[in-house]
Protein backbone atom coordinates (compact mmCIF):
# COMPACT_ATOMS: atom_id res chain seq x y z
CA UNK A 1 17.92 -0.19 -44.50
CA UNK A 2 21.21 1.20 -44.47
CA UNK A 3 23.42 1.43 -41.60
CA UNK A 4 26.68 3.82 -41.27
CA UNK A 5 29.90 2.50 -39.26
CA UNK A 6 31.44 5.53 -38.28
CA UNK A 7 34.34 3.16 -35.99
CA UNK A 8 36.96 0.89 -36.68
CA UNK A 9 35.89 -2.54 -37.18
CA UNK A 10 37.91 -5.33 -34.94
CA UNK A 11 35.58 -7.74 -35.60
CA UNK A 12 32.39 -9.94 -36.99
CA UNK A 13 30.10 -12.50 -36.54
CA UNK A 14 27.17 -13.94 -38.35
CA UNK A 15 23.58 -14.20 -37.36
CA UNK A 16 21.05 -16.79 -39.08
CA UNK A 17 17.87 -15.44 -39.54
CA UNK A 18 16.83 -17.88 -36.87
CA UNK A 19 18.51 -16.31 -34.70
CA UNK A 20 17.46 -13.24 -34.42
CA UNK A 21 13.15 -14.18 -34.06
CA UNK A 22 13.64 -14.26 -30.56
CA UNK A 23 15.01 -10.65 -29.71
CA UNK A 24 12.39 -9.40 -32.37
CA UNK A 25 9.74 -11.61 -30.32
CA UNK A 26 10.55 -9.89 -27.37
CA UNK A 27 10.25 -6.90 -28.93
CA UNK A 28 6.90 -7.43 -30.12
CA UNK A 29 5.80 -8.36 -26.73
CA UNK A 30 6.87 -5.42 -24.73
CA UNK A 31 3.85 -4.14 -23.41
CA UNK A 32 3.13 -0.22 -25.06
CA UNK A 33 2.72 2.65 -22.86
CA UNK A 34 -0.24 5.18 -23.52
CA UNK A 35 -0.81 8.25 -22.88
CA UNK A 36 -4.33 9.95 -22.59
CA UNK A 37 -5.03 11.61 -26.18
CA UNK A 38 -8.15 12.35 -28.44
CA UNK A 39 -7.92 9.07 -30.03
CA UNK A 40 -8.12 6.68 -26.98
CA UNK A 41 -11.37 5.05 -27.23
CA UNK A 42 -13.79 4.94 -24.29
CA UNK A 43 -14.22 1.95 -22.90
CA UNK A 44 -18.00 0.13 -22.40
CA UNK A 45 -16.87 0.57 -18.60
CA UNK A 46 -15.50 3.36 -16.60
CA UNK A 47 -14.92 4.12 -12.78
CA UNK A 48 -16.40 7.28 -12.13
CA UNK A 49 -17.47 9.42 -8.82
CA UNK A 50 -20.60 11.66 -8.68
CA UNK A 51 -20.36 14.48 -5.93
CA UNK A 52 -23.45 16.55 -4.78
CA UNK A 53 -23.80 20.39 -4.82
CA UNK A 54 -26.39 22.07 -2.77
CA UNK A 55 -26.48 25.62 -3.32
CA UNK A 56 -28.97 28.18 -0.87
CA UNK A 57 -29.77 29.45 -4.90
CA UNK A 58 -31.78 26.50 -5.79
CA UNK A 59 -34.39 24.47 -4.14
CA UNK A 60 -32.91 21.46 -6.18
CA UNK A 61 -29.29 19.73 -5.67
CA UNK A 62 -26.92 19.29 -8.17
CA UNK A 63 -25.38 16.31 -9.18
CA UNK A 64 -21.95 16.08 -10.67
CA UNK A 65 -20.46 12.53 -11.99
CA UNK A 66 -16.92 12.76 -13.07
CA UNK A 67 -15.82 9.26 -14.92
CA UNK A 68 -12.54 8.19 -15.15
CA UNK A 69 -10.34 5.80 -18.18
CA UNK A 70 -7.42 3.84 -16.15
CA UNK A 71 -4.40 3.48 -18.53
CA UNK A 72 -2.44 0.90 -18.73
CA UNK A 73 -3.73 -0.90 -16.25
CA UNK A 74 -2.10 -3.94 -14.44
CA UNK A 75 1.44 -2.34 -15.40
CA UNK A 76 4.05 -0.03 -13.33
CA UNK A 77 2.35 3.00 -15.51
CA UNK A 78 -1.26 2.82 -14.40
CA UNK A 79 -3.06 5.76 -14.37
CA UNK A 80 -6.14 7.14 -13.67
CA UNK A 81 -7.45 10.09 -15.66
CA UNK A 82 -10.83 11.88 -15.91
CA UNK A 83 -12.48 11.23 -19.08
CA UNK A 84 -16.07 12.53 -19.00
CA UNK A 85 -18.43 14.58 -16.73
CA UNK A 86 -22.05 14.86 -16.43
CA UNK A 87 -24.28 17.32 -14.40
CA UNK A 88 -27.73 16.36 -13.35
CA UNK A 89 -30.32 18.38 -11.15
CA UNK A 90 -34.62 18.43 -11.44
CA UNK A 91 -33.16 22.34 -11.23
CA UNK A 92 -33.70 23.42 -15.55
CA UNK A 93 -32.93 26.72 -15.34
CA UNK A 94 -29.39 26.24 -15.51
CA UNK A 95 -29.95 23.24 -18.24
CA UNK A 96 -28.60 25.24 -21.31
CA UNK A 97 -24.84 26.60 -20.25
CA UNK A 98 -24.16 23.49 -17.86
CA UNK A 99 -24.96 21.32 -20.65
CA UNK A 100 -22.36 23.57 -22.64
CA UNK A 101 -19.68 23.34 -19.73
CA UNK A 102 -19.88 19.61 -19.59
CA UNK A 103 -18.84 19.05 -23.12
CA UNK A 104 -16.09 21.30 -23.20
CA UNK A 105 -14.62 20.02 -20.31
CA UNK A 106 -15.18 16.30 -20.88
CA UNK A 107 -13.41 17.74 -24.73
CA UNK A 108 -10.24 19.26 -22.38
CA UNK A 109 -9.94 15.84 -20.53
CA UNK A 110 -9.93 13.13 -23.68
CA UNK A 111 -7.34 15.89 -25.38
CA UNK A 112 -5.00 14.96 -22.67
CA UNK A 113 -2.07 16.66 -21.47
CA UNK A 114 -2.73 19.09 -17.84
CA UNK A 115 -6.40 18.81 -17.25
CA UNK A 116 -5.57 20.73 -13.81
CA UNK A 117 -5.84 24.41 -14.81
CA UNK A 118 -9.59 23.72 -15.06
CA UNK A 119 -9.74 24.41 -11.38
CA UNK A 120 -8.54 27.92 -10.81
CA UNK A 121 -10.57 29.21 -14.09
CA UNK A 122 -13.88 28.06 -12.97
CA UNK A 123 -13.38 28.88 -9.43
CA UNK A 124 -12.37 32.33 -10.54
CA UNK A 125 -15.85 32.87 -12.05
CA UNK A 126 -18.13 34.72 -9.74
CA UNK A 127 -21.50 35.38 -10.17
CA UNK A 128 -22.36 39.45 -10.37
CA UNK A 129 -25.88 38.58 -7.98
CA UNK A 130 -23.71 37.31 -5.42
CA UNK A 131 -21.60 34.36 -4.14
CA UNK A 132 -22.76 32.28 -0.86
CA UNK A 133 -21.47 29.80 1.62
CA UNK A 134 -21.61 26.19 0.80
CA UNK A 135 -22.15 23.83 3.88
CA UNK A 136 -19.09 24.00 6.27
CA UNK A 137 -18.02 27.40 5.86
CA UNK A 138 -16.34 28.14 2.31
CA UNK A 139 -17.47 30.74 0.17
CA UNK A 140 -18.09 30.48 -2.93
CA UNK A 141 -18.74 33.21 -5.76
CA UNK A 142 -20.57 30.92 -7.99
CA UNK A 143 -22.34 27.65 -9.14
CA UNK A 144 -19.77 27.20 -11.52
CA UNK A 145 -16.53 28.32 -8.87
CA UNK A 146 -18.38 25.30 -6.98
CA UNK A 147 -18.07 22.80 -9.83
CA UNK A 148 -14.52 23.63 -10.13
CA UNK A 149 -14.37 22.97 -5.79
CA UNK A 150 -15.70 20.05 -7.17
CA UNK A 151 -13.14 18.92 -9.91
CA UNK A 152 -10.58 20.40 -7.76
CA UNK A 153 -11.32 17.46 -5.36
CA UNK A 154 -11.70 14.72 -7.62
CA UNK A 155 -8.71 15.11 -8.99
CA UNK A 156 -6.82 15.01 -5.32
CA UNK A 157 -9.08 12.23 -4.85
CA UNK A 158 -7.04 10.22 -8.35
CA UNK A 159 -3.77 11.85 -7.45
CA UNK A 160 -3.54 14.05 -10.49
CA UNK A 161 -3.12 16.88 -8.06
CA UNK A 162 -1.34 17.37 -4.54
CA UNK A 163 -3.55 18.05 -1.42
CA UNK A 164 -1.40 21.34 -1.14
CA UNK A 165 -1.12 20.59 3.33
CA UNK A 166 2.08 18.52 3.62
CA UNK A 167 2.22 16.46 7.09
CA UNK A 168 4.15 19.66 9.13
CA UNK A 169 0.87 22.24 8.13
CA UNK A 170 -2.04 19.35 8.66
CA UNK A 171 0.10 18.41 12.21
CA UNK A 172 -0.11 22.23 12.53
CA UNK A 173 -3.83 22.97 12.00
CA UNK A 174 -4.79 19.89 13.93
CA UNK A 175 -2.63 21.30 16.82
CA UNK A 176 -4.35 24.48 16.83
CA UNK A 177 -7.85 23.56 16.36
CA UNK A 178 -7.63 21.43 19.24
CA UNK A 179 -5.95 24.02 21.23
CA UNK A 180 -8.97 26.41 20.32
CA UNK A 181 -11.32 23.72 21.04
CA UNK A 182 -10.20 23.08 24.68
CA UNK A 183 -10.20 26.62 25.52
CA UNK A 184 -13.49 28.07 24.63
CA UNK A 185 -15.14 24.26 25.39
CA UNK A 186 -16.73 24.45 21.91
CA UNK A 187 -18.44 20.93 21.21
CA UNK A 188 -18.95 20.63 17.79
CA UNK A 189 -21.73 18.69 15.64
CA UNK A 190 -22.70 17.91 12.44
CA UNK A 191 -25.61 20.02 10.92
CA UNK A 192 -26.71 17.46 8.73
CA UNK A 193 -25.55 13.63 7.68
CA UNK A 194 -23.26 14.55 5.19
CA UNK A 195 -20.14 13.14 6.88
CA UNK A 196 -17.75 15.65 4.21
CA UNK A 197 -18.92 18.57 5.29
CA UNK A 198 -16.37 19.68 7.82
CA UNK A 199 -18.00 22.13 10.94
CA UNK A 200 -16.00 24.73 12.05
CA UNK A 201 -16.31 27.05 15.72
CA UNK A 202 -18.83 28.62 15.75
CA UNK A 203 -17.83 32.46 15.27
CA UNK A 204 -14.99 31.68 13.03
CA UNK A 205 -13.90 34.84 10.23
CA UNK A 206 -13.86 34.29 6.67
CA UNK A 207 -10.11 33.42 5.92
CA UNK A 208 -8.75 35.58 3.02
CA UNK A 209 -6.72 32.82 1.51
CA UNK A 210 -8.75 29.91 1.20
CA UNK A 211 -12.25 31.48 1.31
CA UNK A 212 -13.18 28.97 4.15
CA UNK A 213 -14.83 30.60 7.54
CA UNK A 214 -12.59 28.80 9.49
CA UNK A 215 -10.07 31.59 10.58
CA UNK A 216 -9.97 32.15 14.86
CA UNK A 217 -8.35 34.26 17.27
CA UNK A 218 -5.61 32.30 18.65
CA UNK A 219 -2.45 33.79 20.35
CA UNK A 220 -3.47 36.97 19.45
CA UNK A 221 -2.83 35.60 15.66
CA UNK A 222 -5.86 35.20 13.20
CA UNK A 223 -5.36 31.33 12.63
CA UNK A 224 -7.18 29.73 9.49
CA UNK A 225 -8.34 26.28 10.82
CA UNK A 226 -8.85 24.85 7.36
CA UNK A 227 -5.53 25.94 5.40
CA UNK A 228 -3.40 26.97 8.12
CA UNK A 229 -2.89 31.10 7.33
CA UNK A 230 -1.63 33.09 9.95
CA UNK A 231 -1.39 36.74 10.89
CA UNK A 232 2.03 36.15 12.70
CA UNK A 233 3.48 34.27 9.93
């Protein structure tokens, strides 16, 4: 190989061949940093999640398992990215276009690069015989819109995306709620044992921000208790 001096030379020394094993040794060792592409191999193992999805549509739940590849793990670069998804319900009618949905989006993830726009395009899809309200309060205009709820918190959940509340808004909406809750006395309990589902007052409007019905009168401002919206600003 051929190397231009483009400076003055003031001076030279000479390196055995012995020498210089070491730095290239050290070289060699340097641990290499990857990124998530088409051509990393899936492990035998994989850490995945599997969330559940019970719409008023379907007698049957859905069950969605997202499975995640860490990358180079045990080093300062460790990360944790989603790698393949699966959807699984006794409910067949759906069978052929979720099938079709899981392999393109389990394609999207092992391409690499921003997985994250996934969200907003499947919970823009709405269904034209109507959206309903999954437990807790939040509409939703589809199945699929739910999925995307779905991916939307897994990937919070492995820090590929930001909760969008920083600590002044969740200090905010925890203010308020318990504000509201004092004054009308409203005790509030669980419908059922799933500990995620979050109960609002009972009463509460549909917020036009975050679809949740979590927005109350309070101040004589429409308050959203679940993203924090306000009439007044």
């Amino acid at each position: 190989m051929t190397i231009k001096i483009s400076e003055k030379i003031v001076g030279y020394e000479l390196v055995s061949a012995d020498e210089q094993k070491p730095a290239a040794s050290v070289a060699a060792a340097a641990p290499k940093f990857v990124e998530m592409h088409e051509k990393v191999k899936r492990p035998e193992s994989l850490v995945g999640s599997t969330y559940k999805i019970k719409t008023p549509n379907s007698e049957h739940a859905f069950y969605v398992t997202i499975n995640d590849i860490v990358l180079n793990q045990g080093s300062t670069h460790e990360q944790r990215r989603p790698f393949e998804v699966f959807i699984n319900s006794k409910n067949m009618e759906h069978y052929q276009w979720i099938a079709a949905l899981t392999l393109i989006i389990s394609a999207v993830f092992r391409k690499g690069g921003d997985c994250t726009f996934l969200v907003e395009e499947l919970k823009s899809v709405f269904d034209p015989k109507g959206g309903y309200f999954k437990q807790g309060g939040q509409w939703m205009p589809s199945l699929v819109a739910e999925i995307g709820d779905v991916l939307e918190r897994h990937l919070k959940f492995i820090g590929l995306m930001d909760d969008g509340l920083d600590e002044h808004q969740q200090q905010f909406i925890a203010q308020k709620r318990a504000e509201f809750e004092q004054r009308s006395a409203v005790k509030q309990a669980a419908a059922n044992c799933d500990d995620s589902t979050e109960i609002y007052p009972a009463g509460a409007q549909l917020c036009s921000k975050c679809h949740t019905q979590a927005a109350v009168q309070m101040d004589g401002c429409l308050t959203c208790l679940a993203c924090g919206d306000s009439k007044c600003g």
